[in-house]
C-alpha atoms as a PDB file:
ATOM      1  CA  UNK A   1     -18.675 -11.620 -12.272  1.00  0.00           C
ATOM      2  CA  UNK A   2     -18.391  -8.634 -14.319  1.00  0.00           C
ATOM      3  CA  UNK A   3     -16.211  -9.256 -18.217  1.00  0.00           C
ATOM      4  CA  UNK A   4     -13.702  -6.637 -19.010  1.00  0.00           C
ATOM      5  CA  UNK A   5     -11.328  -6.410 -21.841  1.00  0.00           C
ATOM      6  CA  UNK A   6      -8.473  -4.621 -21.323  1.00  0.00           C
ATOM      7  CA  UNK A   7      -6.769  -3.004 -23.981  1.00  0.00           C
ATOM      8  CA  UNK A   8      -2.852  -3.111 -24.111  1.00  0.00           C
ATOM      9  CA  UNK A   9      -0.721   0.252 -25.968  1.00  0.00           C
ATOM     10  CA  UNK A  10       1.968  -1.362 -28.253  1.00  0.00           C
ATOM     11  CA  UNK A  11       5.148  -1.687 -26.388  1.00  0.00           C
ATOM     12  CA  UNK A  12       2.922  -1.401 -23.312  1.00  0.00           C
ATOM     13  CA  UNK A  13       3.849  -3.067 -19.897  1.00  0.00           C
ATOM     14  CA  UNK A  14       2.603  -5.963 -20.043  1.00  0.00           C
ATOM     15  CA  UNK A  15       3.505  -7.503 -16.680  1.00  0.00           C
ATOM     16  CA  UNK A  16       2.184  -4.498 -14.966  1.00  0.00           C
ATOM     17  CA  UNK A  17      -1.071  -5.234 -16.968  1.00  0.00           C
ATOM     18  CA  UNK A  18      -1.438  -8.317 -16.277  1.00  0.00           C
ATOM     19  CA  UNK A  19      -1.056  -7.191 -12.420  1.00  0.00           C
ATOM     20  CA  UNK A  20      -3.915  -4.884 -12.579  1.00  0.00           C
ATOM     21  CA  UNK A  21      -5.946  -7.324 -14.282  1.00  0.00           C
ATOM     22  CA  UNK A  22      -5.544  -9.753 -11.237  1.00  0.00           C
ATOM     23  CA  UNK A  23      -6.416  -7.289  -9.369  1.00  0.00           C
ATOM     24  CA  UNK A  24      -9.313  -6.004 -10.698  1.00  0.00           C
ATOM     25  CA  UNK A  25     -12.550  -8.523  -9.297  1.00  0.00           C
ATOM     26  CA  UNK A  26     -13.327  -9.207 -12.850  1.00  0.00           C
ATOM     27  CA  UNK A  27     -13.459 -11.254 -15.588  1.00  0.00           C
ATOM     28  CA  UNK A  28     -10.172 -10.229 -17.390  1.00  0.00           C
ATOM     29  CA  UNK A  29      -8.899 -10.397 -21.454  1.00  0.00           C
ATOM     30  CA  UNK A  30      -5.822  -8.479 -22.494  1.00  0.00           C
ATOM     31  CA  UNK A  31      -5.812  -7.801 -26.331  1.00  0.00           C
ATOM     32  CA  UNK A  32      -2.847  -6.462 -28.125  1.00  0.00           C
ATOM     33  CA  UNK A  33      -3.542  -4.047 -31.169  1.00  0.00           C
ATOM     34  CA  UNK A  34      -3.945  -4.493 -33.585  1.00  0.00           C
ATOM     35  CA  UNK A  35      -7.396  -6.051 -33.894  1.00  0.00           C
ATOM     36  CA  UNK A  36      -9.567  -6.170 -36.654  1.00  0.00           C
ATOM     37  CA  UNK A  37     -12.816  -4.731 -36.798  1.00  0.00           C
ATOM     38  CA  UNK A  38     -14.128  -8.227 -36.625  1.00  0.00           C
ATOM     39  CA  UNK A  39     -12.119  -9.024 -33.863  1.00  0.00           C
ATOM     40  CA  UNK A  40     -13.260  -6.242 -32.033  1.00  0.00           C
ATOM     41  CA  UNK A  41     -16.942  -7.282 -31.668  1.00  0.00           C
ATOM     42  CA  UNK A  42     -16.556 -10.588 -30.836  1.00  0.00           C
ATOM     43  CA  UNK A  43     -14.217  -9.750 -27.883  1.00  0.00           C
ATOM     44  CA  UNK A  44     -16.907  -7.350 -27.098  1.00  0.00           C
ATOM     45  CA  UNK A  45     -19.560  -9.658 -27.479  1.00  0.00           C
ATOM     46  CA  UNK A  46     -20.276 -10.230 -23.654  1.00  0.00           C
ATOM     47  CA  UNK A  47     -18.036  -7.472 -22.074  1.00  0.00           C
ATOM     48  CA  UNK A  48     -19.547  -4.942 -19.550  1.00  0.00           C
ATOM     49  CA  UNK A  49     -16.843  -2.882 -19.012  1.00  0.00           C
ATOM     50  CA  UNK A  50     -13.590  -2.192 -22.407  1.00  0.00           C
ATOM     51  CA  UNK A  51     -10.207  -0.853 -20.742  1.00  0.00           C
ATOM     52  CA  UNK A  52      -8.590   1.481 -22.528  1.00  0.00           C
ATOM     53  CA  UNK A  53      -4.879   2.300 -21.536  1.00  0.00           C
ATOM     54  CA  UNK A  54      -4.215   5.401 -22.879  1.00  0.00           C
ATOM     55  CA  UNK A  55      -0.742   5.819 -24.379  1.00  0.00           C
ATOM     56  CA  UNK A  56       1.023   7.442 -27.315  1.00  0.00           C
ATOM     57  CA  UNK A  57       0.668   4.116 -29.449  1.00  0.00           C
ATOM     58  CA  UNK A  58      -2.750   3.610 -29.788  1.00  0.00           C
ATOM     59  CA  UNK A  59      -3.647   3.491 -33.453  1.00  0.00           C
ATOM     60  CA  UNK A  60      -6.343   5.923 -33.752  1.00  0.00           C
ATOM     61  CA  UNK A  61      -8.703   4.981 -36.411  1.00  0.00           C
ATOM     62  CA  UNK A  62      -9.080   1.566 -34.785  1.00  0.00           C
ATOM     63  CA  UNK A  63      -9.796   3.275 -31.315  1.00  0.00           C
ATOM     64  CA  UNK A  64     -12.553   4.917 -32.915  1.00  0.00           C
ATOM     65  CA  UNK A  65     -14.408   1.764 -34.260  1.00  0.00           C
ATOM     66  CA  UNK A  66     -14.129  -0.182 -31.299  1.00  0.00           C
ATOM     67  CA  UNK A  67     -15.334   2.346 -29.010  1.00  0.00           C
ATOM     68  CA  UNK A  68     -18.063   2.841 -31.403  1.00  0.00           C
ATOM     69  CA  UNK A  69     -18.507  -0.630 -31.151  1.00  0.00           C
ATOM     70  CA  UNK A  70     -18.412  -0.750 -27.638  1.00  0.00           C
ATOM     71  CA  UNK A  71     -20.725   2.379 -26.979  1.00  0.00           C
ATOM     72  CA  UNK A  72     -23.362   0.400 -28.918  1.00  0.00           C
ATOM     73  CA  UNK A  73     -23.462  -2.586 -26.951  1.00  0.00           C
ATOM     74  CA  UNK A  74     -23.862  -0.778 -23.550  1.00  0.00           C
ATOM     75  CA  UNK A  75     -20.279  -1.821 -22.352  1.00  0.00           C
ATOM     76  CA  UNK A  76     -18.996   0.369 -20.100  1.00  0.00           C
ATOM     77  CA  UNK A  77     -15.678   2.256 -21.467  1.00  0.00           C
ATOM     78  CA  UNK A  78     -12.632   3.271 -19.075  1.00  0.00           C
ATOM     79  CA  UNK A  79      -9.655   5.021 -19.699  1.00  0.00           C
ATOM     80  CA  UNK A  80      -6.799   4.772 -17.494  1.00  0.00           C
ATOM     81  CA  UNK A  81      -3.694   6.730 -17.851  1.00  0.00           C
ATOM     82  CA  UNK A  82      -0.382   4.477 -18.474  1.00  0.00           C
ATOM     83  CA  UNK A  83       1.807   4.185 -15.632  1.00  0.00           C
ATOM     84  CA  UNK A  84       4.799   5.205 -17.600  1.00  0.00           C
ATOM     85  CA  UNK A  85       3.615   9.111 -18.162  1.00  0.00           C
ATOM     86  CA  UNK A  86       4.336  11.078 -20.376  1.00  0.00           C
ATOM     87  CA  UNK A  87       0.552  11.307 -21.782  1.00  0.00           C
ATOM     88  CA  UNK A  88      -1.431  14.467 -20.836  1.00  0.00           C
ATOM     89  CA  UNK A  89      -3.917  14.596 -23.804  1.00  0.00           C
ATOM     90  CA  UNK A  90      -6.687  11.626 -24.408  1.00  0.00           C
ATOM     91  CA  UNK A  91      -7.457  10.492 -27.600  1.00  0.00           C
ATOM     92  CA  UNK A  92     -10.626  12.508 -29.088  1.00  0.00           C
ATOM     93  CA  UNK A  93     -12.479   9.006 -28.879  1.00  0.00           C
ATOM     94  CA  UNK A  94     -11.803   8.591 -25.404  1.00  0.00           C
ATOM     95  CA  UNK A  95     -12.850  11.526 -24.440  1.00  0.00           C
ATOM     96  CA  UNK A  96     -16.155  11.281 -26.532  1.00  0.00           C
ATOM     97  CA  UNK A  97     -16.819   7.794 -25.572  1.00  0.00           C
ATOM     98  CA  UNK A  98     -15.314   7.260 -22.084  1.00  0.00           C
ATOM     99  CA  UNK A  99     -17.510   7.075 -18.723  1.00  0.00           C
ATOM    100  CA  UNK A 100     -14.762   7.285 -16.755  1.00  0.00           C
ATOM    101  CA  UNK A 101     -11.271   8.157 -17.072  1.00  0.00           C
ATOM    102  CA  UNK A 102      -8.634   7.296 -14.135  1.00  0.00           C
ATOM    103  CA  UNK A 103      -5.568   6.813 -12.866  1.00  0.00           C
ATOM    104  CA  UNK A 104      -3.866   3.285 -12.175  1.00  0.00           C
ATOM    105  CA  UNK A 105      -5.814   2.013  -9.340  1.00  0.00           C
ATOM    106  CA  UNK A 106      -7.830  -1.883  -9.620  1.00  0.00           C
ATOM    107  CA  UNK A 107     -10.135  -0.100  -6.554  1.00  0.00           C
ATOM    108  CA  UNK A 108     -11.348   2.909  -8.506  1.00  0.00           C
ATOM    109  CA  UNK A 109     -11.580   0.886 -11.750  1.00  0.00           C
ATOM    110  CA  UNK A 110     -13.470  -2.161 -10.614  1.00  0.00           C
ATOM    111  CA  UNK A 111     -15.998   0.544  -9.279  1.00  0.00           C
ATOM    112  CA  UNK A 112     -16.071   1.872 -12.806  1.00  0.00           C
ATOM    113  CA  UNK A 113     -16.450  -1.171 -14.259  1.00  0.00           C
ATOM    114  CA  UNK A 114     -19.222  -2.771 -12.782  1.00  0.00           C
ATOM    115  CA  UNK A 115     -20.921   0.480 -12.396  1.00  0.00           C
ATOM    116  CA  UNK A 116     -21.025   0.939  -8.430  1.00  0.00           C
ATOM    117  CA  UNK A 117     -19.349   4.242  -8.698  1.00  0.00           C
ATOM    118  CA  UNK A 118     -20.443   7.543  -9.692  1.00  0.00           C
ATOM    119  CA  UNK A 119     -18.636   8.478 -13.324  1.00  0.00           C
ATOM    120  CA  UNK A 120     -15.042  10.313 -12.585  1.00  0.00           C
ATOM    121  CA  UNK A 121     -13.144  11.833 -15.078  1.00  0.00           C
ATOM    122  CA  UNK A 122      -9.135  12.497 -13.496  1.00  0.00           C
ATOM    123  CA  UNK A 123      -5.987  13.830 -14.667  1.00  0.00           C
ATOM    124  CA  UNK A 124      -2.918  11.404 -15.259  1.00  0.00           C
ATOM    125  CA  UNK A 125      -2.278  12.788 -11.482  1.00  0.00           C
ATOM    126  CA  UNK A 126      -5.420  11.674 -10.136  1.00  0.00           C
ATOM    127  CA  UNK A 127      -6.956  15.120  -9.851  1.00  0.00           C
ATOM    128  CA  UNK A 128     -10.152  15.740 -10.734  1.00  0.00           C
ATOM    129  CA  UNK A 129     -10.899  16.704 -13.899  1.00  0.00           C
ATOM    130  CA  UNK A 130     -13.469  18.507 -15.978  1.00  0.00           C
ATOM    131  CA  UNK A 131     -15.906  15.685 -17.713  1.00  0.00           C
ATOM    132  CA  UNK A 132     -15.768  16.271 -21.293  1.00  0.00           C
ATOM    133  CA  UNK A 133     -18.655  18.152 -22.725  1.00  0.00           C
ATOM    134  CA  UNK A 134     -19.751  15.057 -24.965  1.00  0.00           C
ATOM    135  CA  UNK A 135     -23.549  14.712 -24.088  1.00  0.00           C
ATOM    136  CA  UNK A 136     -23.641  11.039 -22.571  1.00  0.00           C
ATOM    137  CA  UNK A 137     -26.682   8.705 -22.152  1.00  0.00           C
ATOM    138  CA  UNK A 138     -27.529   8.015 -18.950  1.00  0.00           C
ATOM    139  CA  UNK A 139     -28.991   4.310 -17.749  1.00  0.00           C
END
């Protein structure tokens, strides 16, 4: 089974995170920011997919580093826009780092995750949206 950390917003839902990580056919870890750098790679240490739920309260800098992180050790990275709305923009490192980005849905994100599905890049609406121009590796 497939390890995936999921990343949890500050002041983000937590019971509907904890849904979506029962749902999703993997191995699940919710973190809370903030972590430490530290922190960061030894939750990543046998991950194959990192969750990102992208929100207004995700501190930045950190983002950065553990995508960076993450990106090094082959983990698969996933944004998924926050059920609450209200976002529109990703983060720069998300869009950088990301393979996919979608909306709330365990079916399209467990596909993402363990790597079944072809890369998709959506809206917070679920339409289809351009991939970022970031030139990606490709296994």
């Amino acid at each position: 089974m497939a390890k995936a950390i999921i990343l949890k917003p500050d002041g983000g839902d937590i019971d509907s995170i904890n849904t979506l990580a029962e749902e999703l056919d993997l191995e699940c870890v919710v973190c809370d920011y903030p972590l430490t750098l530290e922190e960061c790679r030894l939750v990543l240490e046998d991950c194959d997919a990192t969750i990102i739920v992208v929100d207004n309260n995700i501190p930045l800098n950190l983002l950065e580093q553990l995508l960076k992180t993450a990106s090094a050790r082959n983990c698969r990275i996933i944004g998924v826009w926050s059920r609450s709305g209200g976002v529109t923009d990703l983060p720069p490192s998300i869009e950088s780092y990301a393979t996919d980005v979608l909306t709330w849905d365990a079916v399209k994100i467990n596909g993402a995750a363990s790597g079944t599905s072809e890369p998709k890049f959506e809206d917070p609406h679920g339409e289809e949206r351009e991939e970022p121009a970031t030139e990606r590796n490709k296994c």
